[in-house]
N, C-alpha and C. Protein backbone atom coordinates (compact mmCIF):
# COMPACT_ATOMS: atom_id res chain seq x y z
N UNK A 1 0.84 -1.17 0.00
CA UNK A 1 0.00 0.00 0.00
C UNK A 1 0.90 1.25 0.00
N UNK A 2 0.67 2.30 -0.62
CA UNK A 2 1.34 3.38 -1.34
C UNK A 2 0.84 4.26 0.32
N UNK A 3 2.31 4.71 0.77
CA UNK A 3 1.84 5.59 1.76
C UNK A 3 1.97 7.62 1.33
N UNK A 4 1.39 8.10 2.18
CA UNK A 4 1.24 9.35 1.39
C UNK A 4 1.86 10.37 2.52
N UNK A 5 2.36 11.33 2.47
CA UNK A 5 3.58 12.05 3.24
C UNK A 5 2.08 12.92 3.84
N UNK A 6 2.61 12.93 5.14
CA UNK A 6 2.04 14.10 6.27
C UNK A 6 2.76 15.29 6.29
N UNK A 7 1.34 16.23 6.76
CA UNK A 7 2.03 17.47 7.13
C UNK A 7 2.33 17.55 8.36
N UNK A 8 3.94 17.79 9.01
CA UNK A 8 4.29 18.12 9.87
C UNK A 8 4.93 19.33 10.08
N UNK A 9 3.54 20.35 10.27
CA UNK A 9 3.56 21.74 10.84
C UNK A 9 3.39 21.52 12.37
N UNK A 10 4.16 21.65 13.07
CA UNK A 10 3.37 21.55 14.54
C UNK A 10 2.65 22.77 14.94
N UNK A 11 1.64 22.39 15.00
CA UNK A 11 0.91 23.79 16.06
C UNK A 11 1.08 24.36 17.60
N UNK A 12 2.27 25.22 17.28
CA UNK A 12 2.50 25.25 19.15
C UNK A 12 2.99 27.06 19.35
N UNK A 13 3.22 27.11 19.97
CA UNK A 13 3.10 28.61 20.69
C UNK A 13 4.45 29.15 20.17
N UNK A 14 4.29 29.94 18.89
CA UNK A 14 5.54 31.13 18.85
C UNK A 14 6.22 32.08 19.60
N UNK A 15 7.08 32.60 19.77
CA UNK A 15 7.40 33.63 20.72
C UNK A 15 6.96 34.75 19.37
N UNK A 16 6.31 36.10 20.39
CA UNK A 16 5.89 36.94 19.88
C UNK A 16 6.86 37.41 18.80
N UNK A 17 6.08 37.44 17.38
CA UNK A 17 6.47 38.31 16.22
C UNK A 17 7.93 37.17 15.58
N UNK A 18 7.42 35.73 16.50
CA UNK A 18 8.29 35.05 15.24
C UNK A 18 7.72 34.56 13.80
N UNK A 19 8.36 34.39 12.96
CA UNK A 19 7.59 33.87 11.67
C UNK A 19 8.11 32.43 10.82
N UNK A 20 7.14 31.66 10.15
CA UNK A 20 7.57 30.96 9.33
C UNK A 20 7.29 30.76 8.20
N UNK A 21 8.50 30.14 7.69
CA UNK A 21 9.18 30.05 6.40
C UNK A 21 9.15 28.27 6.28
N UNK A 22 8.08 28.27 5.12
CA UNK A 22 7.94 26.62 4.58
C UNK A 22 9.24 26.25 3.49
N UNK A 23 9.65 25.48 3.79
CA UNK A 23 10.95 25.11 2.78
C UNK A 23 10.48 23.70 1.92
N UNK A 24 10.12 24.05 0.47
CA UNK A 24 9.88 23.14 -0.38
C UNK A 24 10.43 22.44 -1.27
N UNK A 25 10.76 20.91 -1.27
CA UNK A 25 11.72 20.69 -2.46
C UNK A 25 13.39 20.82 -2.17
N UNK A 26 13.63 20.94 -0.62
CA UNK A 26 15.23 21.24 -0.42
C UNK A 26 15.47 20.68 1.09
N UNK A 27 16.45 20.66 1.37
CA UNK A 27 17.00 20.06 2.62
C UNK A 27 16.97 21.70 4.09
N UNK A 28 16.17 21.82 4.93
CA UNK A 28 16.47 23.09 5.74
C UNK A 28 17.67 23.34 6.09
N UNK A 29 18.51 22.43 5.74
CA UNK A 29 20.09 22.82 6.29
C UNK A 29 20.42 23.75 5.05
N UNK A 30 19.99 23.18 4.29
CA UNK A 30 20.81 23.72 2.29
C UNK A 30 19.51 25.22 2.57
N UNK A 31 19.02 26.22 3.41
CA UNK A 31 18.59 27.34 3.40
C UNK A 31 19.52 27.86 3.90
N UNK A 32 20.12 28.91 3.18
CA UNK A 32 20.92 29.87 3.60
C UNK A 32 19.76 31.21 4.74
N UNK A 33 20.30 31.27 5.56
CA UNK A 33 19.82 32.35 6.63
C UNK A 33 19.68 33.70 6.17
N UNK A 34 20.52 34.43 6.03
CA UNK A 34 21.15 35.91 5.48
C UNK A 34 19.84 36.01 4.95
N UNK A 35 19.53 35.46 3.64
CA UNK A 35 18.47 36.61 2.67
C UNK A 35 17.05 36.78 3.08
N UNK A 36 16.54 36.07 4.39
CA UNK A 36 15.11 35.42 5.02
C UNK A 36 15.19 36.77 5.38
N UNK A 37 13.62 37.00 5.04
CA UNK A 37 13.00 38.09 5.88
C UNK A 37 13.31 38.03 7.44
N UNK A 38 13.38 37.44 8.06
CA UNK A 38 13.26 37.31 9.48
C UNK A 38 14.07 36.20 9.20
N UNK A 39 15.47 36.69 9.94
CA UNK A 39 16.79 35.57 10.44
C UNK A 39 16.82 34.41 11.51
N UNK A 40 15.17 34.93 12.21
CA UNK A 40 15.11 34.01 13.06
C UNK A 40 13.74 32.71 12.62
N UNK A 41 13.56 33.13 11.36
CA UNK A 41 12.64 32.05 11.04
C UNK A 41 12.10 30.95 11.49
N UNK A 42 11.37 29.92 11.97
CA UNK A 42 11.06 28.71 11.92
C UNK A 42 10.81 28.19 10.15
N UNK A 43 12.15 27.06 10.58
CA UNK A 43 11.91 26.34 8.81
C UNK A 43 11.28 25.36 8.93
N UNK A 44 10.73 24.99 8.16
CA UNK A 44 9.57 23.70 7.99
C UNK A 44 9.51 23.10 6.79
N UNK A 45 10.17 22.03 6.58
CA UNK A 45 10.17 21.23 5.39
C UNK A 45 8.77 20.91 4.95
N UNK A 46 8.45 20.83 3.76
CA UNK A 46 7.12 20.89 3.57
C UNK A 46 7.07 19.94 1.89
N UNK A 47 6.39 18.44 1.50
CA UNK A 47 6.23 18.45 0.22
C UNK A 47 5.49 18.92 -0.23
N UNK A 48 6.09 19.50 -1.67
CA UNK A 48 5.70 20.42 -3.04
C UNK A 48 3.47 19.80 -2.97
N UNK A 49 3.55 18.60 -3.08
CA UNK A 49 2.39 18.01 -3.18
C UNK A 49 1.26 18.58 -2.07
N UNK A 50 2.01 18.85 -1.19
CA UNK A 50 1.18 19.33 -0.06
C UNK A 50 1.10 21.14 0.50
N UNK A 51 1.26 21.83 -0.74
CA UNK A 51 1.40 23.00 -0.34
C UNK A 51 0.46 23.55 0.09
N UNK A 52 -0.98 23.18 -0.83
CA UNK A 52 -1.89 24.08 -0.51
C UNK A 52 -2.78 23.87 1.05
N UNK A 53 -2.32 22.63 1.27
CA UNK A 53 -2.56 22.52 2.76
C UNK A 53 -1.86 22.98 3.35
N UNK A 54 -0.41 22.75 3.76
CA UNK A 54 0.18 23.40 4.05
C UNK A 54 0.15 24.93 4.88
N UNK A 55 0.01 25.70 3.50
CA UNK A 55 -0.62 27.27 3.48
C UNK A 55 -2.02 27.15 4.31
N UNK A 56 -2.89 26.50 4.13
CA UNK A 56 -4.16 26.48 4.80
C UNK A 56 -4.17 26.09 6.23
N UNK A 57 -3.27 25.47 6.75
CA UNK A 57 -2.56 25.25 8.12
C UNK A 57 -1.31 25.79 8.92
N UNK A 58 -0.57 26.87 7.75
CA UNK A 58 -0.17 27.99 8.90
C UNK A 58 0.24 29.34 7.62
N UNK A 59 -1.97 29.71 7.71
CA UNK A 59 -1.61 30.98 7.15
C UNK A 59 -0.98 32.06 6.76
N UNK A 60 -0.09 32.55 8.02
CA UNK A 60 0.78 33.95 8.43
C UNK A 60 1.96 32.94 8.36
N UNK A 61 2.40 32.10 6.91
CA UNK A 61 3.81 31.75 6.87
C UNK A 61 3.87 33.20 5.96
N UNK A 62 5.59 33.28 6.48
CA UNK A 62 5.89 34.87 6.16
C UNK A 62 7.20 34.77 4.69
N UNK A 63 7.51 33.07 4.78
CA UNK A 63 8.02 33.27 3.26
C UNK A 63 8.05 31.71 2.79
N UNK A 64 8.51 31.56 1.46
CA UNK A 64 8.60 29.76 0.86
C UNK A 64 9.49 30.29 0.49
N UNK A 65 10.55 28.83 0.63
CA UNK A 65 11.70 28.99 0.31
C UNK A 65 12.10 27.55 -0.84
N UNK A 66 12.47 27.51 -1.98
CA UNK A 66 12.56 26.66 -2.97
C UNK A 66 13.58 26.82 -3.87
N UNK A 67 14.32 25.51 -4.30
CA UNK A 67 15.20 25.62 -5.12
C UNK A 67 14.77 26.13 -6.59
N UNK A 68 15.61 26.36 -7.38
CA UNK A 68 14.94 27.05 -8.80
C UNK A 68 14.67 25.78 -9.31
N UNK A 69 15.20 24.42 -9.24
CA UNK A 69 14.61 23.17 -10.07
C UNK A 69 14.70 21.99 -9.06
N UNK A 70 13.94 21.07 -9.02
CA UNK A 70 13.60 20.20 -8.09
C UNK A 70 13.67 19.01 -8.45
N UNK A 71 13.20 17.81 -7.86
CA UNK A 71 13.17 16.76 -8.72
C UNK A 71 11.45 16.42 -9.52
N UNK A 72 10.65 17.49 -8.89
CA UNK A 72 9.41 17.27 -9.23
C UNK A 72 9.28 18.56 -9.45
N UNK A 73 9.16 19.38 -9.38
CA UNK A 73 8.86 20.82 -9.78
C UNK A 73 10.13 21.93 -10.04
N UNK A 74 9.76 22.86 -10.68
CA UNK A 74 10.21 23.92 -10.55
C UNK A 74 9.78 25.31 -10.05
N UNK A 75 10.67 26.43 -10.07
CA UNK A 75 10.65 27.55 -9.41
C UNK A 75 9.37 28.81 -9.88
N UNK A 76 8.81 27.83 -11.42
CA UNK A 76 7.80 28.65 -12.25
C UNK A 76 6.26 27.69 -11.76
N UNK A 77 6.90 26.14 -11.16
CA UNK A 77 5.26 25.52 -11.35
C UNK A 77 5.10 25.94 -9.78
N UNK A 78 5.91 26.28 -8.79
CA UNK A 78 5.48 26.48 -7.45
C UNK A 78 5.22 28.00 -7.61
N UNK A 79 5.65 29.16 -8.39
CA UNK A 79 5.28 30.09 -8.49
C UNK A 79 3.61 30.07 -8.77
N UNK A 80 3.26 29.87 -9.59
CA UNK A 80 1.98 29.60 -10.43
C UNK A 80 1.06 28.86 -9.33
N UNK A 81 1.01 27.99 -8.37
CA UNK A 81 0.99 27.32 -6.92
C UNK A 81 0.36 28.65 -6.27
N UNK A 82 1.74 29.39 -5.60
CA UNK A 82 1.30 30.57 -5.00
C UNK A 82 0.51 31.37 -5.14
N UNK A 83 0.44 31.59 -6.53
CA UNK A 83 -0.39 32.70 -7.40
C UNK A 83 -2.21 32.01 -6.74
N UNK A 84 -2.38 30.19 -7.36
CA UNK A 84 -3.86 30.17 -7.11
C UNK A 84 -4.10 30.00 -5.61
N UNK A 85 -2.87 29.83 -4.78
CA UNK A 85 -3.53 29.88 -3.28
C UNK A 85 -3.71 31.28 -2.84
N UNK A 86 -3.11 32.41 -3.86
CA UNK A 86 -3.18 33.44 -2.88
C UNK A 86 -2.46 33.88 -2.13
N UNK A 87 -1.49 33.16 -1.79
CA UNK A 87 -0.28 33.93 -0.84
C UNK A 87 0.49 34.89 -1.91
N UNK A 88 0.47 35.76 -0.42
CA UNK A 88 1.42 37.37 -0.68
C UNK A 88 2.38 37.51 -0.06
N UNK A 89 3.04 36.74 0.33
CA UNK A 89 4.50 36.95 1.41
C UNK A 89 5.73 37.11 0.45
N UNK A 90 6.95 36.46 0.61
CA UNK A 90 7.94 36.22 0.38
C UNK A 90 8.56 34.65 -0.40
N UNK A 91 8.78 35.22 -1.52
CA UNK A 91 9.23 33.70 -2.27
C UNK A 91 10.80 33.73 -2.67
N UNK A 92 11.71 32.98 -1.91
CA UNK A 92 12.91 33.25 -2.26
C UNK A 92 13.63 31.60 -2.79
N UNK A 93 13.72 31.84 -3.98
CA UNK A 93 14.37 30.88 -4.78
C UNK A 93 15.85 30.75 -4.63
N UNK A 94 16.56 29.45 -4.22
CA UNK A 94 17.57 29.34 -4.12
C UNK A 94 18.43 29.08 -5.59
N UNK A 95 18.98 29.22 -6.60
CA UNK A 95 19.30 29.14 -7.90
C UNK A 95 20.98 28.59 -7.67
N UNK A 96 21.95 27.94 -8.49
CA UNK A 96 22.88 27.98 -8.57
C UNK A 96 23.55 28.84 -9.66
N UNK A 97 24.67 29.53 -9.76
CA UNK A 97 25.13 30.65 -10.41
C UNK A 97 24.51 30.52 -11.61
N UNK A 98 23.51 31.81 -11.76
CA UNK A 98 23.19 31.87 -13.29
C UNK A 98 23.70 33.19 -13.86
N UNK A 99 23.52 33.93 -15.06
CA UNK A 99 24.41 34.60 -15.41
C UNK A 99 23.40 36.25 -15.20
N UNK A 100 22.38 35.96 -15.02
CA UNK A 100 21.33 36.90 -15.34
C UNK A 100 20.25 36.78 -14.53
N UNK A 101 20.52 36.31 -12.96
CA UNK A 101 19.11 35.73 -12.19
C UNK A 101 17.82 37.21 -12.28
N UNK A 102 18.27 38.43 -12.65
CA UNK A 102 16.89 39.02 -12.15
C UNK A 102 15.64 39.04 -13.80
N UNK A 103 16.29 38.17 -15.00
CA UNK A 103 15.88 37.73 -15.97
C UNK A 103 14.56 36.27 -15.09
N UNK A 104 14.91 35.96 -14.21
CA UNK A 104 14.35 34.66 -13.24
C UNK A 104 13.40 35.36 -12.43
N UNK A 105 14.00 36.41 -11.82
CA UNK A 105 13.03 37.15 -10.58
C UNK A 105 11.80 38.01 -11.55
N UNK A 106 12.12 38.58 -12.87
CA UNK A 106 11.21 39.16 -13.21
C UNK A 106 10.27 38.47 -14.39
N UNK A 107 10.29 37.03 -14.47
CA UNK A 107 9.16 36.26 -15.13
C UNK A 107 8.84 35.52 -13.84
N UNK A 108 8.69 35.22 -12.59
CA UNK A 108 8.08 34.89 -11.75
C UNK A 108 7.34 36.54 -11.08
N UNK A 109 7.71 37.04 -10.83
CA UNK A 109 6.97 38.31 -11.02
C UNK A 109 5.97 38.40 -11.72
N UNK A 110 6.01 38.08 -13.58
CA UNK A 110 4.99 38.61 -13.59
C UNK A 110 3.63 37.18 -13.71
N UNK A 111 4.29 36.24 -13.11
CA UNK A 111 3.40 34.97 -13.07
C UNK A 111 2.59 35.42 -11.59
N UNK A 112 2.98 35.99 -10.48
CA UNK A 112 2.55 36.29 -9.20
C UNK A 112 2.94 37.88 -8.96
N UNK A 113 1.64 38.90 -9.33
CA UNK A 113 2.53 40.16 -9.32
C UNK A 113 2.27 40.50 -7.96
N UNK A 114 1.76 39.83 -6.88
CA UNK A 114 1.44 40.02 -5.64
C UNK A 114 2.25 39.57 -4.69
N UNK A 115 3.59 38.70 -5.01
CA UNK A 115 4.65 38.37 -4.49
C UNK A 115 5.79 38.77 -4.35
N UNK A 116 6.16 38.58 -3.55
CA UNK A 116 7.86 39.63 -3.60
C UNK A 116 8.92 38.45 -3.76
N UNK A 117 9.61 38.18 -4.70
CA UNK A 117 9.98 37.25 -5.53
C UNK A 117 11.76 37.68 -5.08
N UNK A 118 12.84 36.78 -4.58
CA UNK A 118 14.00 37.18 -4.42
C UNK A 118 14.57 35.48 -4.89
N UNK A 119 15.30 36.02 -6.13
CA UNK A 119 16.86 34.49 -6.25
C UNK A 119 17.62 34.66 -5.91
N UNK A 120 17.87 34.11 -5.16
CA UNK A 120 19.21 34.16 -4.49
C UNK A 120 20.53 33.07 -4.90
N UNK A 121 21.58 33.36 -5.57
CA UNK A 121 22.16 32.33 -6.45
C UNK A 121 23.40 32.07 -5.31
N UNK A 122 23.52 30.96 -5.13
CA UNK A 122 24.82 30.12 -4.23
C UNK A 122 24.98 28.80 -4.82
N UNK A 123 26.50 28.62 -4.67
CA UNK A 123 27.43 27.83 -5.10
C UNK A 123 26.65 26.20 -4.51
N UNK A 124 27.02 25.10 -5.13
CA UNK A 124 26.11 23.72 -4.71
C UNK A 124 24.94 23.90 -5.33
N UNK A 125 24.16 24.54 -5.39
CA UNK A 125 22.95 24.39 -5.70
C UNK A 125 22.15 24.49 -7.47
């Protein structure tokens, strides 16, 4: 029998004015800190398959964090994702050196013009 991945968001008590950041499609260690809206984030691994729950179980996430290509998606089909759930936060794509990333930031832009869209390009990835 084919088992199917849970969401493990825990629901438990933030300290005031912390926020989280769902990490899709990547390892939370492989998130670089520095470019997160809030350095003190809670990361939360999350599968691509399960986003829109996800989002529907911790509304006030304050960014997604995703590699530009995955083994199942990419940085345009989780864009397009965001766009029909409606989230307006922070989408920061992890990319490995490309030559021209804001050519990347500004066609996810205009797939979600309600998102604030950041690539962030580092070495490994």
């Amino acid at each position: 029998m084919k088992q199917h991945p849970q969401i493990h968001i825990q629901p438990r008590e933030a300290p005031a004015g912390a926020t989280l950041a769902l990490v899709i499609g990547m390892p939370t260690s492989d998130v670089p800190r520095w470019p997160l809206p809030d350095a003190t984030a809670r990361l939360e691994p999350l599968p691509y398959t399960l986003l829109h729950a996800g989002l529907a179980c911790a509304p006030g996430t304050s960014c997604i964090v995703s590699p530009l290509v995955a083994d199942h998606f990419d940085a345009m089909d989780l864009a397009l994702q965001l766009h029909l759930a409606g989230y307006r936060g922070t989408y920061l794509v992890v990319a490995p050196r490309v030559p021209r990333p804001e050519i990347i930031r500004r066609e996810l832009r205009q797939i979600c013009p309600g998102l604030d869209v950041e690539v962030i390009t580092c070495t490994g990835h």
